[in-house]
Protein backbone atom coordinates (compact mmCIF):
# COMPACT_ATOMS: atom_id res chain seq x y z
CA UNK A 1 129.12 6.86 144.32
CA UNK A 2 128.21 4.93 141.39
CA UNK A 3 125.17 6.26 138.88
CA UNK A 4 122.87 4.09 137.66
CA UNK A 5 121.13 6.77 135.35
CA UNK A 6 119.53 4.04 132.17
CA UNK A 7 117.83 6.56 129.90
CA UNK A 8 117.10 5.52 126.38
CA UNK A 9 117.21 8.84 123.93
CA UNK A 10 117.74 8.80 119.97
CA UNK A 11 120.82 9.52 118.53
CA UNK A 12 121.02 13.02 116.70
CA UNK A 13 122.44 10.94 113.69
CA UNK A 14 119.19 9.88 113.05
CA UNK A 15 117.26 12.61 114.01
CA UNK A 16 116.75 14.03 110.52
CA UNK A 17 115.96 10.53 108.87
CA UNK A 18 113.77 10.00 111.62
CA UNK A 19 111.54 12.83 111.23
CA UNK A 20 111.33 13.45 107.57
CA UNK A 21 110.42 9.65 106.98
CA UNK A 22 108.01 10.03 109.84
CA UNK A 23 105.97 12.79 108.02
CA UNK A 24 106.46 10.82 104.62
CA UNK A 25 104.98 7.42 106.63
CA UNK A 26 101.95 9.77 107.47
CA UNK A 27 101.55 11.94 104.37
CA UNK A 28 101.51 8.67 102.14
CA UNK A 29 98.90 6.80 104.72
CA UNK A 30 96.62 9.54 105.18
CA UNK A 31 96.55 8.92 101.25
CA UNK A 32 95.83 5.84 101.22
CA UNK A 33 93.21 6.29 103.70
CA UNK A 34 91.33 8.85 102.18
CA UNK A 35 92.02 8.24 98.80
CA UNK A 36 90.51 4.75 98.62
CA UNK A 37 88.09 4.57 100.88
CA UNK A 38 86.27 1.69 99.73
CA UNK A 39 89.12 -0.82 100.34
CA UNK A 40 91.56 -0.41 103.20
CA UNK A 41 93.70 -3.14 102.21
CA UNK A 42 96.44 -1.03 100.45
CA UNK A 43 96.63 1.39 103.50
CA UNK A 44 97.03 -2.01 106.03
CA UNK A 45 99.47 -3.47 104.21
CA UNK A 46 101.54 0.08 103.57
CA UNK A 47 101.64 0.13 107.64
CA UNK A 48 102.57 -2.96 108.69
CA UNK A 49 106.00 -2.91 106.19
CA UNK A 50 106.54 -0.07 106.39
CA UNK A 51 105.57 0.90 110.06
CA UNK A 52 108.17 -2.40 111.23
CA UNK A 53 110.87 -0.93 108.92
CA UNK A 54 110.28 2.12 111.01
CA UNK A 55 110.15 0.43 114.14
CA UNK A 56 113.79 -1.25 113.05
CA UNK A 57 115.39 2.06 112.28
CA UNK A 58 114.30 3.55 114.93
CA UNK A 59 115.55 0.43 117.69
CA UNK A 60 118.84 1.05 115.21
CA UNK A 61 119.54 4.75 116.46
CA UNK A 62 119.00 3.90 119.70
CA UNK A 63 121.44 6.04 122.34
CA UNK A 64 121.47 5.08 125.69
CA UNK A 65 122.85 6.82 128.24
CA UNK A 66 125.51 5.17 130.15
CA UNK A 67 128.11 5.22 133.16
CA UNK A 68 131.04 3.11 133.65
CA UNK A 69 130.34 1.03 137.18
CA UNK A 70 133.73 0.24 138.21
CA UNK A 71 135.71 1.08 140.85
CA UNK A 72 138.20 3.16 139.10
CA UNK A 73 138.83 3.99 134.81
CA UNK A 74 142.87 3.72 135.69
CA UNK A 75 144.61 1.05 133.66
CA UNK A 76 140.53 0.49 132.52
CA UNK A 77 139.68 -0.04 128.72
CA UNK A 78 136.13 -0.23 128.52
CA UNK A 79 133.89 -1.64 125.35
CA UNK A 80 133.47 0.93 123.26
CA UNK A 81 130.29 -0.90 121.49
CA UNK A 82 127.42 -2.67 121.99
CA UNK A 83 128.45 -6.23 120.00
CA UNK A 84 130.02 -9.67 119.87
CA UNK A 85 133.95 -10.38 120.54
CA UNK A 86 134.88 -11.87 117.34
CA UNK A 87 138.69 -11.49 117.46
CA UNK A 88 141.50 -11.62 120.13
CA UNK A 89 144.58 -12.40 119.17
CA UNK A 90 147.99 -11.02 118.89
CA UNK A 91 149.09 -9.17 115.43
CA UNK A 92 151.76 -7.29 113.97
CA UNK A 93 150.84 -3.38 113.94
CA UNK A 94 152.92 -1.61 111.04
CA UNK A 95 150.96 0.93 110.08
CA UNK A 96 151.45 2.88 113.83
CA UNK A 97 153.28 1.04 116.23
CA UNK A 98 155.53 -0.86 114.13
CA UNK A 99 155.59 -3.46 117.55
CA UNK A 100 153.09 -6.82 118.27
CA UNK A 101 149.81 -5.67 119.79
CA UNK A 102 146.57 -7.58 120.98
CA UNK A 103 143.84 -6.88 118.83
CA UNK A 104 140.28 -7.44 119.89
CA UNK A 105 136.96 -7.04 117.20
CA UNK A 106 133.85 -6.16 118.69
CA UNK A 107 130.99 -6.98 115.57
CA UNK A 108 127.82 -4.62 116.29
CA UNK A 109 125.02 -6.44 114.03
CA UNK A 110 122.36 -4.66 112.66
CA UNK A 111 120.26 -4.79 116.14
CA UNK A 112 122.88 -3.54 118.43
CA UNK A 113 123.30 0.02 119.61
CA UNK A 114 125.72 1.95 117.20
CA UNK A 115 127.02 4.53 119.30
CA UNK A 116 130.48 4.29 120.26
CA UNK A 117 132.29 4.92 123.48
CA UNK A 118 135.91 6.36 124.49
CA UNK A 119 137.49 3.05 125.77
CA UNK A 120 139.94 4.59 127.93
CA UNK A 121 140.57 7.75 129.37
CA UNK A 122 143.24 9.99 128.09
CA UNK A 123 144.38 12.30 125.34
CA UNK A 124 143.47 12.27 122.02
CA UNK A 125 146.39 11.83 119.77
CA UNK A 126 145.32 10.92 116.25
CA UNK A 127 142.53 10.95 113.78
CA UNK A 128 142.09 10.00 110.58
CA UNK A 129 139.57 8.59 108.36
CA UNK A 130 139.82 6.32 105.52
CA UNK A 131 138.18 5.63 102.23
CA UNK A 132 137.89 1.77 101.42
CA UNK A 133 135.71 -1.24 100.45
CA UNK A 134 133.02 -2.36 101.82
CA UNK A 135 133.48 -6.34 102.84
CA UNK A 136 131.18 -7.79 105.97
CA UNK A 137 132.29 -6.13 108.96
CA UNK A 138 133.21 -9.76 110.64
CA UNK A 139 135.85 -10.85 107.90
CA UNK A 140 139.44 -10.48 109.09
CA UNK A 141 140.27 -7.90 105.92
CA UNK A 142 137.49 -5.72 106.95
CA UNK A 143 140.28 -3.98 109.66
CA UNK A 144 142.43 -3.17 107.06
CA UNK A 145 140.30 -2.94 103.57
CA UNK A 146 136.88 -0.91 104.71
CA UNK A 147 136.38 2.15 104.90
CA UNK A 148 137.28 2.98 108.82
CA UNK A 149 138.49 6.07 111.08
CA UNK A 150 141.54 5.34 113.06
CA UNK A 151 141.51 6.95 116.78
CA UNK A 152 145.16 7.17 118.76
CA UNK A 153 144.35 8.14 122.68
CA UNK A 154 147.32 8.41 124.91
CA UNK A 155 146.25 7.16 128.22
CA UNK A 156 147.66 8.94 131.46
CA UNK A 157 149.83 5.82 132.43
CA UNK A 158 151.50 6.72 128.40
CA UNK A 159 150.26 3.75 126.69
CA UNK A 160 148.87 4.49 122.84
CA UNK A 161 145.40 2.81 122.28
CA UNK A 162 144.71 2.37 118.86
CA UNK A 163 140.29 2.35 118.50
CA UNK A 164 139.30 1.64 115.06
CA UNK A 165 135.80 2.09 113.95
CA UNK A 166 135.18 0.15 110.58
CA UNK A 167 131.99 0.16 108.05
CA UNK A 168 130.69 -2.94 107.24
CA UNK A 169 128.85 -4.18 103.77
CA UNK A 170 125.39 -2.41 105.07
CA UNK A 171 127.16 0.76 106.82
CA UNK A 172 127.80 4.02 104.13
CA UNK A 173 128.60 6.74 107.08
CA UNK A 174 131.17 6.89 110.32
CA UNK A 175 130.77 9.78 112.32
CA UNK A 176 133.58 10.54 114.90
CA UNK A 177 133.81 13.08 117.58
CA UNK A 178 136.82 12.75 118.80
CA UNK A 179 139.62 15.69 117.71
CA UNK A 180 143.55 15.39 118.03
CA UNK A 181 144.40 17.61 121.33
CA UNK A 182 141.16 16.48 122.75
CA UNK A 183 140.94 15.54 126.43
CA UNK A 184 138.48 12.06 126.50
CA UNK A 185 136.85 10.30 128.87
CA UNK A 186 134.73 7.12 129.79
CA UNK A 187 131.22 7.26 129.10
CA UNK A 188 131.79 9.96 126.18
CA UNK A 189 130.38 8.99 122.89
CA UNK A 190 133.71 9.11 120.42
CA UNK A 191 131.05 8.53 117.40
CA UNK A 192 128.95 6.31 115.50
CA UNK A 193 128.76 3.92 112.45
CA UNK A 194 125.55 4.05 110.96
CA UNK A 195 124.42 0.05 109.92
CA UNK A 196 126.33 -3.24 110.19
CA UNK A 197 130.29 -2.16 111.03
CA UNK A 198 133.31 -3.43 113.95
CA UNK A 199 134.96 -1.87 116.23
CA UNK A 200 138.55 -2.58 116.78
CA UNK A 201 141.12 -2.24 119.59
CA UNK A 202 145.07 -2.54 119.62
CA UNK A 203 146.48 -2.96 122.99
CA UNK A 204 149.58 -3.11 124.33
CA UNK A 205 151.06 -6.72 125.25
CA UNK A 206 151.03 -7.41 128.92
CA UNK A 207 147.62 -6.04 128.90
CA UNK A 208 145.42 -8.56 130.89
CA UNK A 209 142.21 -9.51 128.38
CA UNK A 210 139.16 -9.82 130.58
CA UNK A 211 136.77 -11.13 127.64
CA UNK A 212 136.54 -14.25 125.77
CA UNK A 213 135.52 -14.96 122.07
CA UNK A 214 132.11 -14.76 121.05
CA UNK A 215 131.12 -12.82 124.49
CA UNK A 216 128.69 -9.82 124.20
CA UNK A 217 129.83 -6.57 125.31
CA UNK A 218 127.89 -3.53 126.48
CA UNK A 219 129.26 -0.29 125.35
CA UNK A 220 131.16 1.41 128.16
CA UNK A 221 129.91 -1.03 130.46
CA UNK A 222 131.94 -4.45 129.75
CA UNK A 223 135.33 -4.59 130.83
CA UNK A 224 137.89 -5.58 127.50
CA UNK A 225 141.10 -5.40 129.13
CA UNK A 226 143.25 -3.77 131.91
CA UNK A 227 146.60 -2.46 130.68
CA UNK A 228 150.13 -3.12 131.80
């Protein structure tokens, strides 16, 4: 029976940011609203910058909760962001593999949903995270120059899914979940990259790619590939 459970929550990343700049959004207006009470102006123009910046934080830690619709997760590698295909093509993979692999870039822009999904169900194999630069998350060095967190999840067919979350110029923190010796699962949040960032997949070849560039994905909703 499929769910069709669409709740919107906020992410517990942001909780803290949230609330604190809340009471410092109120704290400062009540100031201005008392303290100069013969011209408003000041207090008007403090809320409507920085009530939208608010506003466009808040849309930015956005958390939906989300179940995978298809038939069946075997063979299934799901998006695991919110975002815009911006790369599918076939690379060499040295640092892991050492074989050819088909890569495919999901860009999440400022306005899309940051959480991050387990794209395939499995076991987690590998985690580590990475120090690096921070170029825009759509150039082609951003994979391998940024700062990022590498994710290895051994799928129950045996096939080793590399998921790569990568910061972007505007993103300074990626959270992951996920833990070596960790069972995963579709619809489980594996983490999230706070601001502009990628996400990156490296499939095995033979896998049949079910997206095409520039297509919008919805985290653990769009379909990116089926494996071999």
């Amino acid at each position: 029976m499929k769910r069709k459970l669409r709740k919107i929550r906020i992410h517990h990343e942001g909780t803290g940011q949230l609330v604190y700049g809340g009471i410092a959004l109120a704290v400062i207006g009540a100031l201005l609203w008392f303290g100069i009470e013969a011209n408003k102006v000041p207090f008007w123009t403090f809320l409507a910058i920085f009530g939208t910046v608010y506003a466009i934080v808040l849309n930015f830690y956005r958390s939906p909760i989300r179940y995978f619709e298809g038939e069946t997760t075997e063979k299934t590698v799901v998006a695991p962001a919110d975002g815009t295909i911006v790369v599918i093509e076939e690379v060499e993979e040295n640092k892991y593999f050492h074989d050819r692999r088909i890569m495919v870039s999901i860009f999440m822009s400022l306005w899309n949903v940051h959480a991050n999904w387990f794209p395939v169900d499995g076991k987690v194999k590998f985690v580590q995270h990475f120090n690096g630069n921070y170029h825009k998350a759509w150039l082609p060095k951003a994979s391998e120059e940024n700062e990022r967190t590498d994710v290895i999840i051994t799928t129950p067919e045996g096939h080793d899914i590399l998921c790569r979350q990568v910061a972007g110029a505007m993103a300074r923190r990626i959270a992951t979940y996920a833990k070596p010796g960790d069972e995963c699962f579709i619809d489980e949040h594996m983490g999230f990259i706070k601001l502009g960032s990628r996400v990156d997949l490296y499939l095995p070849l033979g896998s049949e790619i079910l997206i095409e560039m520039g297509q919008k994905t919805r985290g653990d909703q769009t379909i990116i590939a089926k494996l071999p």
